[in-house]
C-alpha atoms as a PDB file:
ATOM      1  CA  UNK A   1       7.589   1.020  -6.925  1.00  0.00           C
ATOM      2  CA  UNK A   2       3.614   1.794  -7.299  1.00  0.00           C
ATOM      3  CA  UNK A   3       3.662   5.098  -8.027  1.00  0.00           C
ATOM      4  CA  UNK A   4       0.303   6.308  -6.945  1.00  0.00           C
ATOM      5  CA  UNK A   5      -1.251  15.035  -7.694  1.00  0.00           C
ATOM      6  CA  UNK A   6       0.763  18.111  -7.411  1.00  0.00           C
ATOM      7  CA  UNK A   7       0.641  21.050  -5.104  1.00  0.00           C
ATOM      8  CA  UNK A   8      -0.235  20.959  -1.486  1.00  0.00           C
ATOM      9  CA  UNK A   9      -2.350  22.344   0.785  1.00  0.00           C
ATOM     10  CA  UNK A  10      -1.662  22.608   4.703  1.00  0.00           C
ATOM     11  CA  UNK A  11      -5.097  21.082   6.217  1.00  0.00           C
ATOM     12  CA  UNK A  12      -7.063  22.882   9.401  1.00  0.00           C
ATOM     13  CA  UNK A  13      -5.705  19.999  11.245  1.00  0.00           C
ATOM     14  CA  UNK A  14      -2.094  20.858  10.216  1.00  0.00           C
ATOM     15  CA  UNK A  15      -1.164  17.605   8.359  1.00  0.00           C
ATOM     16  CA  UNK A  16      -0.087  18.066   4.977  1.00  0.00           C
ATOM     17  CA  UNK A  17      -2.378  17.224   2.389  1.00  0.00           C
ATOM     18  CA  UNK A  18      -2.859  17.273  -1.912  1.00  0.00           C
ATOM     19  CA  UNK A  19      -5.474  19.537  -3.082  1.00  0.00           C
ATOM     20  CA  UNK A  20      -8.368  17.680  -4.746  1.00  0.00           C
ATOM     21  CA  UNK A  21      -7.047  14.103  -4.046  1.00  0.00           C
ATOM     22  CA  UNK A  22      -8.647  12.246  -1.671  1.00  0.00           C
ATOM     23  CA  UNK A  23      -8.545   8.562  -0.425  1.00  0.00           C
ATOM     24  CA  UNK A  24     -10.429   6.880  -3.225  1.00  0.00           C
ATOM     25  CA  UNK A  25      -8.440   9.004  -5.914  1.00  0.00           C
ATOM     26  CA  UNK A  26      -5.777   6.634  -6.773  1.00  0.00           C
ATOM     27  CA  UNK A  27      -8.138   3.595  -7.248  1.00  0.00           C
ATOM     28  CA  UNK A  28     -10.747   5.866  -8.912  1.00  0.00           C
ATOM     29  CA  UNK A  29      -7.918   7.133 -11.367  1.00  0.00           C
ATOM     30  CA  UNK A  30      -6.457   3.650 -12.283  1.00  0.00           C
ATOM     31  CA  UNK A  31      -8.968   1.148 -11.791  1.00  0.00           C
ATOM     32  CA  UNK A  32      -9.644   0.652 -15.168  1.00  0.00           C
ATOM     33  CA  UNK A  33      -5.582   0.265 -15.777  1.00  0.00           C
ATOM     34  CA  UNK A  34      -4.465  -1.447 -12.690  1.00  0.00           C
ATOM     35  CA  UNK A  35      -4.635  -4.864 -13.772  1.00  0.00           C
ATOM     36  CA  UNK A  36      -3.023  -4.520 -17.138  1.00  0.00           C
ATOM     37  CA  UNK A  37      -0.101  -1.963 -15.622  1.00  0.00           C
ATOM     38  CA  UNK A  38       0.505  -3.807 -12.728  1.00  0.00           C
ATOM     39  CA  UNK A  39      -1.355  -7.297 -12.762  1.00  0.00           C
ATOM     40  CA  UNK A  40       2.324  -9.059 -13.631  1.00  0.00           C
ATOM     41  CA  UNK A  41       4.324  -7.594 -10.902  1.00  0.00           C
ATOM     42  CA  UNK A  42       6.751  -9.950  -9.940  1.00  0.00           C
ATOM     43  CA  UNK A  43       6.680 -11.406  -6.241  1.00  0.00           C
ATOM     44  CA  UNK A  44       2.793 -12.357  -6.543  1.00  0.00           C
ATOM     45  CA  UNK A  45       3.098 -16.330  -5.569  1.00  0.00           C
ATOM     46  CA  UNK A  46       5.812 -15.431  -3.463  1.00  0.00           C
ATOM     47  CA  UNK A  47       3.647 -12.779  -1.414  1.00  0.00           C
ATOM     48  CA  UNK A  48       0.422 -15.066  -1.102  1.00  0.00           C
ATOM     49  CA  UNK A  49       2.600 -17.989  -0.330  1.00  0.00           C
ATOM     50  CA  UNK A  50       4.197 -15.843   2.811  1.00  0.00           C
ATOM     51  CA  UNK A  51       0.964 -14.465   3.706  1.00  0.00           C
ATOM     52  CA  UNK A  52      -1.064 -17.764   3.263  1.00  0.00           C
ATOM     53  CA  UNK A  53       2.225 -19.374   5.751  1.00  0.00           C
ATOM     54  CA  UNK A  54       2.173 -16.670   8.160  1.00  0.00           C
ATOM     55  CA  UNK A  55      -1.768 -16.585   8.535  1.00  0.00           C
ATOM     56  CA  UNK A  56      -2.117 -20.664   9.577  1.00  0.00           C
ATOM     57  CA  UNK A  57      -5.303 -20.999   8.551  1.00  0.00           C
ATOM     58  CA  UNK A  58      -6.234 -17.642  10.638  1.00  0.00           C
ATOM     59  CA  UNK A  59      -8.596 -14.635   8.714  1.00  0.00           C
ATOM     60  CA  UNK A  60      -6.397 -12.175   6.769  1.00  0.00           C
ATOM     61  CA  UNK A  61      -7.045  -8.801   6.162  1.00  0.00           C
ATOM     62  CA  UNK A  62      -5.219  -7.146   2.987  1.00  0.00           C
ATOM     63  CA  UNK A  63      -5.308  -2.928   3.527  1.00  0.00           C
ATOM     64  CA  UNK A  64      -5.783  -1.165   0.101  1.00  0.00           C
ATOM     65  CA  UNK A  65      -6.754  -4.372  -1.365  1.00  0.00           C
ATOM     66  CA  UNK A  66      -7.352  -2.589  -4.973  1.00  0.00           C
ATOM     67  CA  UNK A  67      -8.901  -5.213  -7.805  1.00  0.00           C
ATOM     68  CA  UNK A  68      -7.649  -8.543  -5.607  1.00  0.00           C
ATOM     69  CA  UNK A  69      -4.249  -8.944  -7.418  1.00  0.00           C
ATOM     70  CA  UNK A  70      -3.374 -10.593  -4.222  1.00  0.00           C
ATOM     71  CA  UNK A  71      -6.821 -11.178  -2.150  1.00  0.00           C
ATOM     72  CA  UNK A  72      -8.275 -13.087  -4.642  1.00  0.00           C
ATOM     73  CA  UNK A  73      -5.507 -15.431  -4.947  1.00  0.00           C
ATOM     74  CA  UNK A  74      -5.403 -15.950  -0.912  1.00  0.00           C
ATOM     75  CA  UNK A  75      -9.066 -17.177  -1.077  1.00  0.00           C
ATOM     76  CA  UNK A  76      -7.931 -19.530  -3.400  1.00  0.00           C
ATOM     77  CA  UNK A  77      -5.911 -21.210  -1.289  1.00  0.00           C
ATOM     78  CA  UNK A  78      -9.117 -21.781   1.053  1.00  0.00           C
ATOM     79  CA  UNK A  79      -8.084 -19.028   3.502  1.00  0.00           C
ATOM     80  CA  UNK A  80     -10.349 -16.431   5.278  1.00  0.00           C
ATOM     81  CA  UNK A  81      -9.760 -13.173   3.461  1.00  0.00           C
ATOM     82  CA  UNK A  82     -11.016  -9.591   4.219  1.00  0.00           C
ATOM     83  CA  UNK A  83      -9.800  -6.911   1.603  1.00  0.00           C
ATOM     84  CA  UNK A  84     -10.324  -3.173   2.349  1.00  0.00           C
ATOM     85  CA  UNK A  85     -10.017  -0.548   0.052  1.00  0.00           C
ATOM     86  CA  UNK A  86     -11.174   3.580  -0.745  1.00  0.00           C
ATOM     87  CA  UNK A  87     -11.976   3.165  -4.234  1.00  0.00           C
ATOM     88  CA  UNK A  88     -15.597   1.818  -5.227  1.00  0.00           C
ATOM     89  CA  UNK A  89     -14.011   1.794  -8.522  1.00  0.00           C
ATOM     90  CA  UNK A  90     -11.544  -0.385  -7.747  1.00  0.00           C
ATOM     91  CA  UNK A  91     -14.017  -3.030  -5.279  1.00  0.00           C
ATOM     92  CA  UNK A  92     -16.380  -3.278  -8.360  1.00  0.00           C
ATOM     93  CA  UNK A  93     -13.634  -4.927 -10.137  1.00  0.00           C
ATOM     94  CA  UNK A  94     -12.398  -7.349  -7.588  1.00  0.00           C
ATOM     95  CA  UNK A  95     -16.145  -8.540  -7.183  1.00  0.00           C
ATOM     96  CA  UNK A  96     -16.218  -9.213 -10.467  1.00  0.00           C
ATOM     97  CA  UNK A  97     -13.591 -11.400 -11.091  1.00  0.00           C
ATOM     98  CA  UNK A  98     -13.810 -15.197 -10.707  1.00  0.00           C
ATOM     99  CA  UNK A  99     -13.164 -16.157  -6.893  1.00  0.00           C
ATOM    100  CA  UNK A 100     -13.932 -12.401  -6.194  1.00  0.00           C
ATOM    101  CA  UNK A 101     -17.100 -13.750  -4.064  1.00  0.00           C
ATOM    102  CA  UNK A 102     -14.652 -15.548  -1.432  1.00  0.00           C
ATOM    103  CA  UNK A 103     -13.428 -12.236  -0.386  1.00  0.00           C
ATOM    104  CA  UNK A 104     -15.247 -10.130   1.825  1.00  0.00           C
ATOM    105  CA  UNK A 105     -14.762  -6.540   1.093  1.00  0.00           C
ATOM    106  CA  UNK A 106     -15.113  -3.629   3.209  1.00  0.00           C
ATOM    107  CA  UNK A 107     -14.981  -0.129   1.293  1.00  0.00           C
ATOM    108  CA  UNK A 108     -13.083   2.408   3.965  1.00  0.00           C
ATOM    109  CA  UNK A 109      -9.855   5.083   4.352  1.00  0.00           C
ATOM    110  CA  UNK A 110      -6.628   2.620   5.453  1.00  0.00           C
ATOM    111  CA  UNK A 111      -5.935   5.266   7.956  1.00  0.00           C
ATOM    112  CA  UNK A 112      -9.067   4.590   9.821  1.00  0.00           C
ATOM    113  CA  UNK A 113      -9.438   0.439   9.452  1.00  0.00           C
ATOM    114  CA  UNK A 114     -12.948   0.454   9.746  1.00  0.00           C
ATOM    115  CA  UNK A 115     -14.412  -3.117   9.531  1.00  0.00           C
ATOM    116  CA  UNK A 116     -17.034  -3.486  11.730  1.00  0.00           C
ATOM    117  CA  UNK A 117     -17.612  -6.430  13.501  1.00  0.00           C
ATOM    118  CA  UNK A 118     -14.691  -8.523  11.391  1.00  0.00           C
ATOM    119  CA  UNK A 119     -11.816  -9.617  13.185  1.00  0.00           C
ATOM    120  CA  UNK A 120      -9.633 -10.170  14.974  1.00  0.00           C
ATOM    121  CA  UNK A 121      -6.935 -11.329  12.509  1.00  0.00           C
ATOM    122  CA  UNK A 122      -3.924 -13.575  12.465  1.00  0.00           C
ATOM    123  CA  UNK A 123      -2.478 -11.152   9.982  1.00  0.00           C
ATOM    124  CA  UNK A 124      -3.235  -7.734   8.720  1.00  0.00           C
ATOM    125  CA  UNK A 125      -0.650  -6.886   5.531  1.00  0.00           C
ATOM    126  CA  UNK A 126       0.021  -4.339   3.220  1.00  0.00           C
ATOM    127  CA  UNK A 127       2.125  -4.645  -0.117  1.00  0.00           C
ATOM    128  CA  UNK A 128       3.727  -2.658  -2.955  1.00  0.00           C
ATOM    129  CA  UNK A 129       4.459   0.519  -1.049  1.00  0.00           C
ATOM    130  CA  UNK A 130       0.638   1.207  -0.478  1.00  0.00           C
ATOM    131  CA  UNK A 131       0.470   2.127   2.920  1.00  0.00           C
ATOM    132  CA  UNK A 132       3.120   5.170   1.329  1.00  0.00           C
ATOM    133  CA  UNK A 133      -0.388   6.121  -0.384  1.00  0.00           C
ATOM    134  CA  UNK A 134      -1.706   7.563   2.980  1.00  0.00           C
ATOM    135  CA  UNK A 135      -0.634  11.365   2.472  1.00  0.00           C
ATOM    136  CA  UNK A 136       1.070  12.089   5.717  1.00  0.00           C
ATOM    137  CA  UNK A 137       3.029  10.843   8.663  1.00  0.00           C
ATOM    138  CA  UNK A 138       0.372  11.092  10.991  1.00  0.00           C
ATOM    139  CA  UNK A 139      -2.186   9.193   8.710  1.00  0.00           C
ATOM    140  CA  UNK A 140       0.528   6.291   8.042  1.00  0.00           C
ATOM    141  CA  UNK A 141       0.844   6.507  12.141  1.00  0.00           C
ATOM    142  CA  UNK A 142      -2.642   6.038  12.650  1.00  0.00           C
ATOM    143  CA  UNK A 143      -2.851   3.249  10.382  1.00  0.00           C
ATOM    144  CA  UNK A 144      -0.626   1.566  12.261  1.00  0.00           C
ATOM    145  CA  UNK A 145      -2.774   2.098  15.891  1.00  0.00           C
ATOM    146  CA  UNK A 146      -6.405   1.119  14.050  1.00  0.00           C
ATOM    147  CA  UNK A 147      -4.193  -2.466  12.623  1.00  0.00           C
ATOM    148  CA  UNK A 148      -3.014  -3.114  16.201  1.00  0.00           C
ATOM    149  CA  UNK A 149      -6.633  -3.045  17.329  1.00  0.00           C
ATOM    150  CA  UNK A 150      -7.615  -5.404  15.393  1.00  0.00           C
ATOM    151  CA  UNK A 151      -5.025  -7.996  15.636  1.00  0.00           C
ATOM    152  CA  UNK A 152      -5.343 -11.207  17.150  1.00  0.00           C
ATOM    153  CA  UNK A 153      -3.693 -12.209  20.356  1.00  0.00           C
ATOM    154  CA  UNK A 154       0.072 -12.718  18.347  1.00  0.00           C
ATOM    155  CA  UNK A 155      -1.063 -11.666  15.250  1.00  0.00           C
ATOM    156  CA  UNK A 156       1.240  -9.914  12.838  1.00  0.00           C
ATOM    157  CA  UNK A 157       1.269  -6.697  10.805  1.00  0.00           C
ATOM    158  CA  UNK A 158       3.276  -6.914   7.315  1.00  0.00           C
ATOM    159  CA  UNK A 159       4.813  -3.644   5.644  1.00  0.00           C
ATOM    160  CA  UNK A 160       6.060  -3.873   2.164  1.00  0.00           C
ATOM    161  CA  UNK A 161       7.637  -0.622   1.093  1.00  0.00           C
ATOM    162  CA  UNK A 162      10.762   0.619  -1.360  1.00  0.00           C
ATOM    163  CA  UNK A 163      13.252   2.030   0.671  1.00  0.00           C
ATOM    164  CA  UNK A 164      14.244   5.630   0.254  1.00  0.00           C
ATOM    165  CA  UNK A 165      17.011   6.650  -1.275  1.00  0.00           C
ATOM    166  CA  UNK A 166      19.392   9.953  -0.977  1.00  0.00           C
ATOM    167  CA  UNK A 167      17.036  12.761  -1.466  1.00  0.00           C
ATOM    168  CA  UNK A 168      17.425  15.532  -4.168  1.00  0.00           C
ATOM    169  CA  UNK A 169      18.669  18.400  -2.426  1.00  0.00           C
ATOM    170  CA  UNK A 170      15.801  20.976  -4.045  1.00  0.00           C
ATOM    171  CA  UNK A 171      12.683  19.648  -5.360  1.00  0.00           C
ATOM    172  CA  UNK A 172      12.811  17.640  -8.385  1.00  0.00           C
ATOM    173  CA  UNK A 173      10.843  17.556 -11.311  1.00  0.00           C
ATOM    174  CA  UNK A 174      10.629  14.915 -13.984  1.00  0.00           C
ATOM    175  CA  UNK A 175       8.737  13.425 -17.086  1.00  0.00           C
ATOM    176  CA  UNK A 176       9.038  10.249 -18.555  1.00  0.00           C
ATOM    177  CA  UNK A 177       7.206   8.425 -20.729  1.00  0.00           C
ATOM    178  CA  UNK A 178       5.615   5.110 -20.055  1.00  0.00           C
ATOM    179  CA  UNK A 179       3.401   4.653 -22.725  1.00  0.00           C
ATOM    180  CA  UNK A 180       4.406   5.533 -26.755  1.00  0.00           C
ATOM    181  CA  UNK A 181       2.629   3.316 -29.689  1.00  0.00           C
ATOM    182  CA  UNK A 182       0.401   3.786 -32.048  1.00  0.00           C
ATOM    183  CA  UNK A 183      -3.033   4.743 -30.147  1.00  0.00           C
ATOM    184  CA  UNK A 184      -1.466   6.588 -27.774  1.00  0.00           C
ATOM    185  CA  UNK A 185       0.563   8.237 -25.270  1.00  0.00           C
ATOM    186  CA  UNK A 186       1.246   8.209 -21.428  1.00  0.00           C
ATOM    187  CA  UNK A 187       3.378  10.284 -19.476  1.00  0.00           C
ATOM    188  CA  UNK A 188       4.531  10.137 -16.101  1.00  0.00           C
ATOM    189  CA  UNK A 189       4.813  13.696 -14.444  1.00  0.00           C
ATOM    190  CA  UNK A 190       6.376  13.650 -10.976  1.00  0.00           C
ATOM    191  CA  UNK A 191       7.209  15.923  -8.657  1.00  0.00           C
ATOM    192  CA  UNK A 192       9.828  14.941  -5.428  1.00  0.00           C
ATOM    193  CA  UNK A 193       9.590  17.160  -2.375  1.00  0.00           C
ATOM    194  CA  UNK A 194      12.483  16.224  -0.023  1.00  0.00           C
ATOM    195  CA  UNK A 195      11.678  18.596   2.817  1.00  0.00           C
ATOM    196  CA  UNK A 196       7.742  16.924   2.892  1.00  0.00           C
ATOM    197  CA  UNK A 197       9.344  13.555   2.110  1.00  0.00           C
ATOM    198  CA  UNK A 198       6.652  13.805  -0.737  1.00  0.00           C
ATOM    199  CA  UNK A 199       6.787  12.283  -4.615  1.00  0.00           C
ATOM    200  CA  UNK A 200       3.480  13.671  -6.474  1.00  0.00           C
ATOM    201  CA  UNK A 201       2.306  13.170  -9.961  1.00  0.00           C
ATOM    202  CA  UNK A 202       0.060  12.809 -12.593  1.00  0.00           C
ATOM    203  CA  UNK A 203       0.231   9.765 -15.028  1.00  0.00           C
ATOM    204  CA  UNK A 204      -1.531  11.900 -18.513  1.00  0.00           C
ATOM    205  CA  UNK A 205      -3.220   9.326 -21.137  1.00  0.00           C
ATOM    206  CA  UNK A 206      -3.443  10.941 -24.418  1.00  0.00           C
ATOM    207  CA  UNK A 207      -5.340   9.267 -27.393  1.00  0.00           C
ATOM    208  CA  UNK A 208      -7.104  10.662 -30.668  1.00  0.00           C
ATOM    209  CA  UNK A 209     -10.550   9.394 -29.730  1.00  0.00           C
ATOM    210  CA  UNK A 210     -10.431   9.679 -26.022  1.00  0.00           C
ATOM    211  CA  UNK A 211      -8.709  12.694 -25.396  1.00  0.00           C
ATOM    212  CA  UNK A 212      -7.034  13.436 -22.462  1.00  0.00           C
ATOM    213  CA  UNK A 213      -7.046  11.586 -19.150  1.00  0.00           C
ATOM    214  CA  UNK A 214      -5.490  12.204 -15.617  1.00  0.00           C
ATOM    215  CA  UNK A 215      -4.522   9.674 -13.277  1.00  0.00           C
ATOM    216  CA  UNK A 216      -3.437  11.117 -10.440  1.00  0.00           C
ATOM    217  CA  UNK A 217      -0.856   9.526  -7.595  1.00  0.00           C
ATOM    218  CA  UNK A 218       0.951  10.987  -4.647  1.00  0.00           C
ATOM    219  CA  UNK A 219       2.841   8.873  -1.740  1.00  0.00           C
ATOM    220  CA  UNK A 220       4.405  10.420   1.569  1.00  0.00           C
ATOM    221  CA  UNK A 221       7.651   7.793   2.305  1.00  0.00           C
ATOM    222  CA  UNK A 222       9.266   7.220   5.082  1.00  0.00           C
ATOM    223  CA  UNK A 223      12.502   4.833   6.121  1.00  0.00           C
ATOM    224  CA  UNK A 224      12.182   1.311   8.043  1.00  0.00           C
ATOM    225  CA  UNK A 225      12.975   3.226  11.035  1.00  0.00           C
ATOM    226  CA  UNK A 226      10.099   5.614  10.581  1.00  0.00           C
ATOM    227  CA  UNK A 227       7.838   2.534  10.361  1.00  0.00           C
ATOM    228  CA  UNK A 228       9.554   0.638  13.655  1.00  0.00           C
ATOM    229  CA  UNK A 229       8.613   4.087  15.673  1.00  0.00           C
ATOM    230  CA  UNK A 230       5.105   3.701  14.209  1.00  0.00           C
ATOM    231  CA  UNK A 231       4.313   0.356  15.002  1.00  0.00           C
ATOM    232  CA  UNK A 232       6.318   0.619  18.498  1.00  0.00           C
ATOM    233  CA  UNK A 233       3.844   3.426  19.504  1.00  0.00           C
ATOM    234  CA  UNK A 234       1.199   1.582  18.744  1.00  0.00           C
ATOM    235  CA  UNK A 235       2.427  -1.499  21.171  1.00  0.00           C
ATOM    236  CA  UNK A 236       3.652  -3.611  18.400  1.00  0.00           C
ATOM    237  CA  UNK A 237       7.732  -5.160  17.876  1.00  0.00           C
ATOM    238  CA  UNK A 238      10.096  -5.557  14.446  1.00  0.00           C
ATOM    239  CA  UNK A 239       9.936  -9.153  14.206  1.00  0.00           C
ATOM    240  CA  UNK A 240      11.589 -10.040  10.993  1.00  0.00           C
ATOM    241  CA  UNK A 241      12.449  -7.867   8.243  1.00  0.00           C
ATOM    242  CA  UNK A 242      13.314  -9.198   4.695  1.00  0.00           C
ATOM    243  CA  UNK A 243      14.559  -8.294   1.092  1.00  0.00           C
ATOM    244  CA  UNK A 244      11.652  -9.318  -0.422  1.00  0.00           C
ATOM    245  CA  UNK A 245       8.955 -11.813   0.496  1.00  0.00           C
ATOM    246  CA  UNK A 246      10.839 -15.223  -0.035  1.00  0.00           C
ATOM    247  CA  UNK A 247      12.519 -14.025   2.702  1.00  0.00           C
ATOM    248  CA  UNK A 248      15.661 -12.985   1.290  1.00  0.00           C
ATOM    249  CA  UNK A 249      18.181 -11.814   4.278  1.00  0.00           C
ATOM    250  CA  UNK A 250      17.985  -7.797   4.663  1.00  0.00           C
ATOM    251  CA  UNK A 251      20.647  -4.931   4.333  1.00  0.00           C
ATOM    252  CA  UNK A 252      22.183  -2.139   3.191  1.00  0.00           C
ATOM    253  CA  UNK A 253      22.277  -2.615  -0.209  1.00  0.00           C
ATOM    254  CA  UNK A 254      18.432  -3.671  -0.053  1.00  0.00           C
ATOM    255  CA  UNK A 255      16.163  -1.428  -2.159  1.00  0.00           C
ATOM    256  CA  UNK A 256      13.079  -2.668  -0.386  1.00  0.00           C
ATOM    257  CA  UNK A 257      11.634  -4.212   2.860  1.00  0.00           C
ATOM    258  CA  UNK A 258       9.224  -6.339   4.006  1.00  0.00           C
ATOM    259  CA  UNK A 259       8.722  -5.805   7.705  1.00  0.00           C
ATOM    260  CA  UNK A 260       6.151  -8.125   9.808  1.00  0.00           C
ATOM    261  CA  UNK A 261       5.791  -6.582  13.639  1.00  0.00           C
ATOM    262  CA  UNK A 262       4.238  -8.522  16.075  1.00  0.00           C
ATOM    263  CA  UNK A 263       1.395  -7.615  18.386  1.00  0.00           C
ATOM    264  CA  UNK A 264       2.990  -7.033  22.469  1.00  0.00           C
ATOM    265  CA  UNK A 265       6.280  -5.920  22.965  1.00  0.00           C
ATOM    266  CA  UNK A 266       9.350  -7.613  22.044  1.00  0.00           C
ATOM    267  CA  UNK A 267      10.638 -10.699  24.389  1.00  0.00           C
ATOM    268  CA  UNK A 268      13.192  -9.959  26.486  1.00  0.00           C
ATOM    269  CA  UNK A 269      16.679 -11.167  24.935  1.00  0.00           C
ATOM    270  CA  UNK A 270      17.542 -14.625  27.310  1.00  0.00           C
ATOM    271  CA  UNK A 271      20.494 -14.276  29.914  1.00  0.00           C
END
């Protein structure tokens, strides 16, 4: 689970918000981290080979792209691939790596899907629980709306998330460490709000020469359910939803979900 700062704020527009962090604060804060922490996260091949199979040679657009763990790879495979993400930070680095160049990049808030005049695309996706990043349920709504805009006629929308599990019944505090040798330290400060559906934190980098550095993360979750009433407001249907991405069946043991909805509404069951 990408774990992406505490307290919160109630914003003039009433969503809930976290004080200081903003869109780009996440990428800013681990940019220089990402691909060593999370470069080796299992289910890579098997999410660009899904992607790459779903798109059929259409353009692909990857929301919250980060350094290209995944984008990179897709132009690779000779496909059309868009990657949008907050964090300059985090951009820099995917244009810098080798293949970086065959992805197009577009520097923009996920809740808004600005691209300008790119698209329509056979499939818009977003993996490792990143569209949990967006602070709110009416910014992970809106994401939803802006992605079926720019889908092509049939086009599909992937979702991978974790799936929630029984809530704490107060809110729930918690340290662990992550990082202990020699050099240095890293802690993992969290802080799970069940009533806001919230898990906040700080990841806190201590070493002797560097000091002390703050990554800071927060993600708003929701169910599967809570994403099928998203993307069914915004005119899209659950077409398949999986374990994981080799398409391992669903259910209620399953601790994630990948969810693809389709652009229309559903088809009408046959008689």
């Amino acid at each position: 689970m990408r774990l992406p700062a505490t307290g919160t704020i109630a914003r003039a527009d009433g969503e809930r918000d976290v004080q200081g962090y903003r869109p780009d604060s996440y990428g800013d804060g681990f940019a220089d981290v990402y691909d060593d922490w999370y470069g080796d996260l299992p289910g890579l091949h098997d999410t660009v080979r899904t992607v790459h199979r779903l798109a059929a040679g259409g353009p692909i657009l990857e929301l919250g792209c980060g350094t290209g763990r995944l984008a990179v790879p897709l132009a690779h495979l000779g496909a059309e691939v868009h990657g949008l993400d907050a964090s300059a930070a985090m951009l820099d680095r995917l244009r810098a790596k080798p293949g970086g160049d065959r992805v197009t990049v577009h520097a923009g808030d996920m809740a808004e899907v600005e691209v300008g005049a790119a698209g329509p695309f056979t499939v818009v996706f977003i993996a490792f629980n990143t569209l949990f990043n967006l602070p709110s349920e009416d910014l992970q709504r809106r994401c939803f709306d802006r992605v079926a805009r720019h889908l092509a006629p049939g086009g599909c929308f992937v979702v991978e998330c974790f799936v929630p599990g029984d809530p704490p019944e107060t809110v729930r505090d918690a340290v662990e460490v992550h990082t202990l040798d020699a050099a240095r330290v890293v802690l993992r400060i969290s802080r799970q709000d069940p009533d806001a559906s919230t898990l906040s934190g700080q990841h806190v980098e201590f070493t002797e020469a560097g000091g002390v550095r703050l990554r800071p993360w927060h993600l708003r979750y929701g169910t599967p359910e809570d994403l099928d009433r998203f993307a069914a407001a915004a005119g899209m249907h659950l077409e398949e939803r999986w374990a994981d991405w080799t398409g391992r069946p669903f259910d209620d043991e399953s601790t994630a979900h990948v969810s693809m909805y389709r652009a229309g509404p559903a088809p009408r069951p046959a008689e």
